[in-house]
Protein backbone atom coordinates (compact mmCIF):
# COMPACT_ATOMS: atom_id res chain seq x y z
CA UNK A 1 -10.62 1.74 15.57
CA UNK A 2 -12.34 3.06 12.24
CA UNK A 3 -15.15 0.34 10.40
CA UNK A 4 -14.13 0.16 6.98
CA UNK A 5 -15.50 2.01 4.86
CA UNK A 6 -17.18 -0.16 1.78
CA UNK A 7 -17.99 2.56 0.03
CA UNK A 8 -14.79 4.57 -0.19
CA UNK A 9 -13.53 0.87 -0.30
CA UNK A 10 -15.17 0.23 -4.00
CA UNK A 11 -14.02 3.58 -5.33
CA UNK A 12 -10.53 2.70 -4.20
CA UNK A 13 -10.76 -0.95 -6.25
CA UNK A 14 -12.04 0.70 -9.55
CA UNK A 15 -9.30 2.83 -10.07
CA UNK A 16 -6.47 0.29 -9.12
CA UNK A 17 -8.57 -2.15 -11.53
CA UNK A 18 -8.97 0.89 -13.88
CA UNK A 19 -5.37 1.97 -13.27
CA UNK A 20 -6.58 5.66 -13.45
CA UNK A 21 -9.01 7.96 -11.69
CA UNK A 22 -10.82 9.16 -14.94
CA UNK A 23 -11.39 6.03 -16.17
CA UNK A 24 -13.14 4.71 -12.41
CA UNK A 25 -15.03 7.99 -12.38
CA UNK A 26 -16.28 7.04 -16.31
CA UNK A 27 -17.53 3.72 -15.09
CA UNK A 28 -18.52 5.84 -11.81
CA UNK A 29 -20.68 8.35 -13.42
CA UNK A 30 -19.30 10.93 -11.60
CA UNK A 31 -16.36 13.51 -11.97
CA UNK A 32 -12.91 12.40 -11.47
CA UNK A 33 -12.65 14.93 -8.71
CA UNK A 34 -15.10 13.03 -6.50
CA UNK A 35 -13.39 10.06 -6.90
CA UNK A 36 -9.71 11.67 -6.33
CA UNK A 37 -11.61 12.82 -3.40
CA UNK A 38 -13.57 9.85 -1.80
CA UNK A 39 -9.84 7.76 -2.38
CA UNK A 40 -8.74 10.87 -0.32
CA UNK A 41 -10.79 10.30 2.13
CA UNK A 42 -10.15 6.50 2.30
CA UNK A 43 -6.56 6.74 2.66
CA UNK A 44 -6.79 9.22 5.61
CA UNK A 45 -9.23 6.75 7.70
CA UNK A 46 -7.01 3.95 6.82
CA UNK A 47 -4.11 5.83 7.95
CA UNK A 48 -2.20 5.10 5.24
CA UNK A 49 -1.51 6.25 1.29
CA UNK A 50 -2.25 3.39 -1.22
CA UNK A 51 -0.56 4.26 -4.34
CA UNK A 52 2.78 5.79 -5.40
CA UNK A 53 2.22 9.29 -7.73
CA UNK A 54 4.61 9.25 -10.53
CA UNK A 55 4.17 11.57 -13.14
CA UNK A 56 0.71 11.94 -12.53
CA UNK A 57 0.26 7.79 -12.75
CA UNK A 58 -0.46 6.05 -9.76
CA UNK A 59 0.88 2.66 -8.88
CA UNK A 60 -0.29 0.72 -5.93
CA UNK A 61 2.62 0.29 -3.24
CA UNK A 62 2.68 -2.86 -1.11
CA UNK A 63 -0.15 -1.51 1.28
CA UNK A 64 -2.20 -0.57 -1.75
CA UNK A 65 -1.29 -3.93 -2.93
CA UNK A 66 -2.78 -5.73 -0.22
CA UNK A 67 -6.19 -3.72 0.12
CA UNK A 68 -6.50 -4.09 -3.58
CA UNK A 69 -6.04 -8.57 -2.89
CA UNK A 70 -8.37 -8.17 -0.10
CA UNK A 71 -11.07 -5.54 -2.01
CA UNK A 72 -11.09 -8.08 -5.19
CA UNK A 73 -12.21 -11.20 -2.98
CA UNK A 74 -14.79 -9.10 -1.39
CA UNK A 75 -16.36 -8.03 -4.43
CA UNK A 76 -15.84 -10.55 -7.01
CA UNK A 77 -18.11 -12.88 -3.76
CA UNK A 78 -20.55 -10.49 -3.46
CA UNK A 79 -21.05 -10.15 -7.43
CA UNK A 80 -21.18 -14.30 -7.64
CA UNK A 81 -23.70 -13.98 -4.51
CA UNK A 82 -25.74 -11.84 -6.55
CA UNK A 83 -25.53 -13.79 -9.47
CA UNK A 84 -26.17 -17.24 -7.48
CA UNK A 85 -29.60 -15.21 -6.24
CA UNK A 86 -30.66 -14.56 -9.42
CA UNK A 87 -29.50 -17.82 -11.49
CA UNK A 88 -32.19 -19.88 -12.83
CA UNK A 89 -29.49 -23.00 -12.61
CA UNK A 90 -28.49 -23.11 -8.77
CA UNK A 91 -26.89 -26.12 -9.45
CA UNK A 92 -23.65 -23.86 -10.49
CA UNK A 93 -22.24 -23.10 -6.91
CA UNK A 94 -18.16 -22.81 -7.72
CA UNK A 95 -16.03 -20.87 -10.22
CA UNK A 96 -12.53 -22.10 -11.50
CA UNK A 97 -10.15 -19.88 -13.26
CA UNK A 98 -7.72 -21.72 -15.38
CA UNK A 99 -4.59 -19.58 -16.60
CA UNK A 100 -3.12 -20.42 -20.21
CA UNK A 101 0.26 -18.96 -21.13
CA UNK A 102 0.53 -17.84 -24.52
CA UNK A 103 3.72 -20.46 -25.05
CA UNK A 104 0.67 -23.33 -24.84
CA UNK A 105 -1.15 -24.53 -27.62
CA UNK A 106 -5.10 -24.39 -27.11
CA UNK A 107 -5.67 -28.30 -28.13
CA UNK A 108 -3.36 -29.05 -25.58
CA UNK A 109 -4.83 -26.98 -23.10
CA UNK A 110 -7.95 -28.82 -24.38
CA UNK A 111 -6.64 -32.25 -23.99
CA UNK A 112 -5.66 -31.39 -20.34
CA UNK A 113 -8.74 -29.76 -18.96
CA UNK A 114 -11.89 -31.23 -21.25
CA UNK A 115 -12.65 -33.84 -19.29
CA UNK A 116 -12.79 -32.46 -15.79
CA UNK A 117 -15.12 -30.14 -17.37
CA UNK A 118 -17.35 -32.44 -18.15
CA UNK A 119 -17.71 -34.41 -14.93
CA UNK A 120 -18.17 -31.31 -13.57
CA UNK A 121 -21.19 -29.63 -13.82
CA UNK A 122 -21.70 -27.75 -10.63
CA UNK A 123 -18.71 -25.37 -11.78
CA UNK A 124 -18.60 -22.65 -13.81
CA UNK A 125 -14.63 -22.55 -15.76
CA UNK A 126 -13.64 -19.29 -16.64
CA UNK A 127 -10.47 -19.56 -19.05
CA UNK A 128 -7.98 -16.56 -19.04
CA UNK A 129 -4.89 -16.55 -21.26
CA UNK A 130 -1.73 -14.41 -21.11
CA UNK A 131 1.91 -13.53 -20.54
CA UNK A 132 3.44 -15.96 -17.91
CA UNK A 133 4.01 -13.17 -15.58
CA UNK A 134 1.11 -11.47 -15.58
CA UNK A 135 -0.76 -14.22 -15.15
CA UNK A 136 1.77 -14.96 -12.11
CA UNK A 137 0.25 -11.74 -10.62
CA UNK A 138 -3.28 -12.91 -10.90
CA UNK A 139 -2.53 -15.74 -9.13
CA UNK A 140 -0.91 -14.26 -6.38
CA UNK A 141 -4.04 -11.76 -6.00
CA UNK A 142 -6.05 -14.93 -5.90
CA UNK A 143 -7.63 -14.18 -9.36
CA UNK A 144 -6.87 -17.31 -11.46
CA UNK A 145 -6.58 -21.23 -9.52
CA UNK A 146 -4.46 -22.84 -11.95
CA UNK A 147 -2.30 -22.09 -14.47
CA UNK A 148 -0.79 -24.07 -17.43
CA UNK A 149 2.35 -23.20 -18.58
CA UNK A 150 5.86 -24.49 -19.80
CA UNK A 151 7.68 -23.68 -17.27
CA UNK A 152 7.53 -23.83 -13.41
CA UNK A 153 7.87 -20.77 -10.99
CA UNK A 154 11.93 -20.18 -10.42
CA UNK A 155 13.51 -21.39 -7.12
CA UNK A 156 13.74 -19.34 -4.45
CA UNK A 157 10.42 -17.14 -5.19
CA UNK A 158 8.44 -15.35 -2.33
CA UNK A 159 5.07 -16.50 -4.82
CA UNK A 160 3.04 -18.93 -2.02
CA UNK A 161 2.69 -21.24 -5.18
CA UNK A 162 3.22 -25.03 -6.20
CA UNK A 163 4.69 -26.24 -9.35
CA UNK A 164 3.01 -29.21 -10.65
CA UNK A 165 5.49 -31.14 -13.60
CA UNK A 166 3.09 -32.53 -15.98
CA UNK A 167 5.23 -34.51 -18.09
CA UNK A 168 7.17 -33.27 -21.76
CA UNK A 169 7.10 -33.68 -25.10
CA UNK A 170 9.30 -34.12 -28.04
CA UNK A 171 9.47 -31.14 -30.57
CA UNK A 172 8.12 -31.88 -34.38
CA UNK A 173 8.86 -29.85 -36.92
CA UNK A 174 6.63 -28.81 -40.43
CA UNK A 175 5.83 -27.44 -43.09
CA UNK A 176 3.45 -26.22 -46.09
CA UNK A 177 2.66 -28.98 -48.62
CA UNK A 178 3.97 -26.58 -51.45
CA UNK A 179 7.76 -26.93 -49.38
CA UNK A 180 8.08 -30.55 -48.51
CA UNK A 181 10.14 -30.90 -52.05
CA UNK A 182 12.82 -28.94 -50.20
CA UNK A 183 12.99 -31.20 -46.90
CA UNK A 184 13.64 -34.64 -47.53
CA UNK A 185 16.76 -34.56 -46.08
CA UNK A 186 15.95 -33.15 -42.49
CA UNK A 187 17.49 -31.72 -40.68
CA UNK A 188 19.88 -30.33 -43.16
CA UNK A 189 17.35 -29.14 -45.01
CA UNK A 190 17.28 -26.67 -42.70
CA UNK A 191 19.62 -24.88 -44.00
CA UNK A 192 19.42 -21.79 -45.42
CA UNK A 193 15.39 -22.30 -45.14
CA UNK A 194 12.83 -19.46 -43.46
CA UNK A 195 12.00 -20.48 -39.90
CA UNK A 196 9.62 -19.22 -38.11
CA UNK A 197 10.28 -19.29 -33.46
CA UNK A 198 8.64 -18.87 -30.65
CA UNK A 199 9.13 -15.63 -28.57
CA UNK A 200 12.20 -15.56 -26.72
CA UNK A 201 9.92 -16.18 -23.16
CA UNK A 202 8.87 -19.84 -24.60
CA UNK A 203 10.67 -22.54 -22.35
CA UNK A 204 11.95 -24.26 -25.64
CA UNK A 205 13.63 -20.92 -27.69
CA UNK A 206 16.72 -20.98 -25.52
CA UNK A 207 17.20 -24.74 -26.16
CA UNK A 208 16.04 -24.48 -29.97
CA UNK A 209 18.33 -22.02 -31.23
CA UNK A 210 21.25 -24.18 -29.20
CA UNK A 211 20.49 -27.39 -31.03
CA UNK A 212 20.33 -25.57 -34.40
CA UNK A 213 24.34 -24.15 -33.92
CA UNK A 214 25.29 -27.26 -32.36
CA UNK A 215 23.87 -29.18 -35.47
CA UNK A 216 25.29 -26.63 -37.77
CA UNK A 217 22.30 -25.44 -38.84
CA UNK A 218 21.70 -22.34 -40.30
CA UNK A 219 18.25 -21.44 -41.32
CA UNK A 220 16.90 -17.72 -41.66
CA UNK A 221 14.80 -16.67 -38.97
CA UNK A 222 11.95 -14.53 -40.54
CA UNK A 223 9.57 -13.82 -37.26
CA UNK A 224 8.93 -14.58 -33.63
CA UNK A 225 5.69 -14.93 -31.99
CA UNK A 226 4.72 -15.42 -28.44
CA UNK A 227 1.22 -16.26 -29.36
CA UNK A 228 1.83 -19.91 -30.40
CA UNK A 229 -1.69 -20.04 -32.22
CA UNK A 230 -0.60 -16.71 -34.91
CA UNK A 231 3.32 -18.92 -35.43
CA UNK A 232 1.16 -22.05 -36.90
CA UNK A 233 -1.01 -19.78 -39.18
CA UNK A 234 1.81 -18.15 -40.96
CA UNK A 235 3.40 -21.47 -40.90
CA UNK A 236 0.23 -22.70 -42.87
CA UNK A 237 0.53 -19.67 -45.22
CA UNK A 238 4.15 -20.35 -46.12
CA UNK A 239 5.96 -17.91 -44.40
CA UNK A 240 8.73 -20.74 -43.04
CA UNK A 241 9.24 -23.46 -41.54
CA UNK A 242 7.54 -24.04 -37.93
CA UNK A 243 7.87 -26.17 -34.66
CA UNK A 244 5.47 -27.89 -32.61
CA UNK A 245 5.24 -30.53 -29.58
CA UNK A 246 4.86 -34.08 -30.66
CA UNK A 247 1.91 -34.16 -28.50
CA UNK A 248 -0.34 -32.66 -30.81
CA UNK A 249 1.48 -33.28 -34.01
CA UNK A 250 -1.47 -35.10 -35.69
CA UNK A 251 -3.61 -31.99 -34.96
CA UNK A 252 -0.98 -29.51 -36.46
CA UNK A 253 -0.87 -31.01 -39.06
CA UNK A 254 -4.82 -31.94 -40.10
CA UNK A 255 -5.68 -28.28 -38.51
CA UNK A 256 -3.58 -26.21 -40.45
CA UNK A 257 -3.05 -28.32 -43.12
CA UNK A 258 0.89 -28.62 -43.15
CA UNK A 259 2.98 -31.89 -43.11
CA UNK A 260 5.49 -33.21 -40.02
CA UNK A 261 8.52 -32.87 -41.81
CA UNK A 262 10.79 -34.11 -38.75
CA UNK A 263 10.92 -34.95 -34.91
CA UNK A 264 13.64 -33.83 -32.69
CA UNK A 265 13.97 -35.99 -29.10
CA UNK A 266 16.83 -33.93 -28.39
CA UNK A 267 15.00 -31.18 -27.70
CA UNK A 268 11.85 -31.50 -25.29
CA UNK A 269 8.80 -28.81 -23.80
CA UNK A 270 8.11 -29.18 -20.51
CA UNK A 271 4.72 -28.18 -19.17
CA UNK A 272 3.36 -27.43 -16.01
CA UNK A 273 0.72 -26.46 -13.66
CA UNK A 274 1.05 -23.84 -11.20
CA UNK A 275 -1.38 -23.22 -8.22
CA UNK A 276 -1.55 -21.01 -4.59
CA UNK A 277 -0.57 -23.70 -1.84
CA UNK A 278 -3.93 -23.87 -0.59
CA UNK A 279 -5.76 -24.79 -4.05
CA UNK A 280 -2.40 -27.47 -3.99
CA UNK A 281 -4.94 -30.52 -3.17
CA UNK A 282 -8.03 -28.88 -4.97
CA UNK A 283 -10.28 -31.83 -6.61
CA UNK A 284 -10.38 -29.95 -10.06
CA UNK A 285 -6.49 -29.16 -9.34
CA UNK A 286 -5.86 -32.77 -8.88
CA UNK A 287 -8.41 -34.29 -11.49
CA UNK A 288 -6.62 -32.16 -14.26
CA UNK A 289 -3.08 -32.54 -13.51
CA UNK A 290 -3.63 -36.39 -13.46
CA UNK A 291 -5.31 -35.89 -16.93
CA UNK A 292 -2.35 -33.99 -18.16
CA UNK A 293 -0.20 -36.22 -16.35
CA UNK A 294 -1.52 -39.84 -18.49
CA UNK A 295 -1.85 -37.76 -22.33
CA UNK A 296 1.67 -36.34 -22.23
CA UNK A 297 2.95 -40.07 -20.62
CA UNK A 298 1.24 -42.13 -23.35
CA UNK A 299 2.45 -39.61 -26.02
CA UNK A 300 6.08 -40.12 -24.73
CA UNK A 301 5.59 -43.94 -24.57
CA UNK A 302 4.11 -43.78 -28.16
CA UNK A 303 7.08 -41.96 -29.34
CA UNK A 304 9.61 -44.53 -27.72
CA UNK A 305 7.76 -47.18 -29.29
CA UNK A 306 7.95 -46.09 -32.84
């Protein structure tokens, strides 16, 4: 049996991480014919090819798939060994990568994670956002440890994953100061009004666009956005009216200066967080879902009250 070749190993990682052979052999220094060669070379020892040639693009099959999981662990550890040799602070000994969907609002992702992070000093959080399934990917390839999201992974997936329910939240509507003249009738006043949705991916569009035709409401949808941060700024500009969950209602509206014109509890946004099974009982897993867990249950219990 053939040692593995590290070597061949790392040029091999670059260019599924690249996605191309030039651009490895760019970060290489060296000419994308030594590196077309040395992955050669690698694939020959191993036995097996790693990638699928279409149209001159490769595109890692399920063996290149699982090197590339295994090649990522190896050298993401040995760059954080390096980096733990070298640190003036060696009291930083862990990394946590938190996933954030676009779908989620950043103050809520805030609210959720803030204070684990500060009772925990000995880790280092990295915070990635992204599309829901991409970030899926990374967590499969055991590149992010939790992800926040509004929606769970579907029944009956082959992901090794655990959907945590965090708790919902009731959707508020607003608006620019300059159009609250024209809403103080809602919801009929949306009628006929600019309205501004979330990308057809958000957890809440589906159930959104239902409630308006079962209402009878017809208002003129002007844009979609999947990044939920860019939706609030046009919202704030005037471009239409805009939705939000309850939850951080307050902050809408003092952040980008708009008024809550409306709240819907027929409609609710459900949000989640979504780990491997063996991160399932993780402190920082646990500490932040039970965070999540109490803001989104006293926000409900607020909104019941009044």
């Amino acid at each position: 049996m053939h040692q593995l070749n590290y070597h061949h190993l790392y040029y091999f990682y670059l260019i599924a991480r690249e996605g191309s052979i030039a651009s490895a052999a760019k970060l290489l220094h060296v000419t994308p014919q030594t590196v077309s060669g040395q992955l050669s070379t690698f694939e020959k020892q191993l036995g097996y090819s790693l990638f699928d040639r279409v149209s001159k693009r490769l595109y890692l099959n399920s063996k290149g798939k699982l090197v590339y999981q295994h090649a990522s662990e190896i050298f993401e550890k040995g760059a954080r060994l390096v980096e733990l040799l070298h640190a003036d602070n060696e009291a930083i000994d862990q990394t946590f990568v938190i996933g954030i969907t676009d779908a989620i609002p950043k103050v809520l992702a805030y609210d959720f994670v803030h204070s684990t992070m500060a009772l925990s000093n000995n880790v280092r959080f990295i915070f990635r956002e992204g599309p829901f399934d991409s970030l899926i990917s990374d967590l499969a390839l055991n590149h992010v440890d939790l992800i926040i999201a509004d929606r769970g992974v579907a029944p009956g997936t082959q992901l090794n994953a655990n959907s945590h329910f965090l708790g919902e939240s009731h959707l508020s509507f607003f608006a620019s100061h300059a159009q609250l003249s024209h809403h103080q009738d809602f919801p009929r006043s949306l009628n006929g009004v600019s309205l501004l949705l979330p990308g057809i991916k958000s957890g809440i569009t589906l159930g959104l666009t239902s409630w308006l035709e079962a209402n009878q409401l017809h208002p003129r949808i002007v844009a979609e956005f999947d990044d939920s941060a860019l939706l609030k700024v046009f919202g704030s500009e005037g471009f239409g009216v805009f939705c939000a969950p309850s939850a951080i209602a307050d902050h809408v509206a003092d952040f980008y200066n708009v008024a809550c014109i409306g709240e819907i509890a027929d409609i609710t946004e459900r949000f989640y967080a979504i780990t491997g099974k063996n991160r399932a009982q993780h402190v920082l897993v646990n500490s932040i879902v039970a965070e999540a867990k109490t803001l989104l249950g006293q926000t409900q219990h607020k909104h019941v009250k009044n």
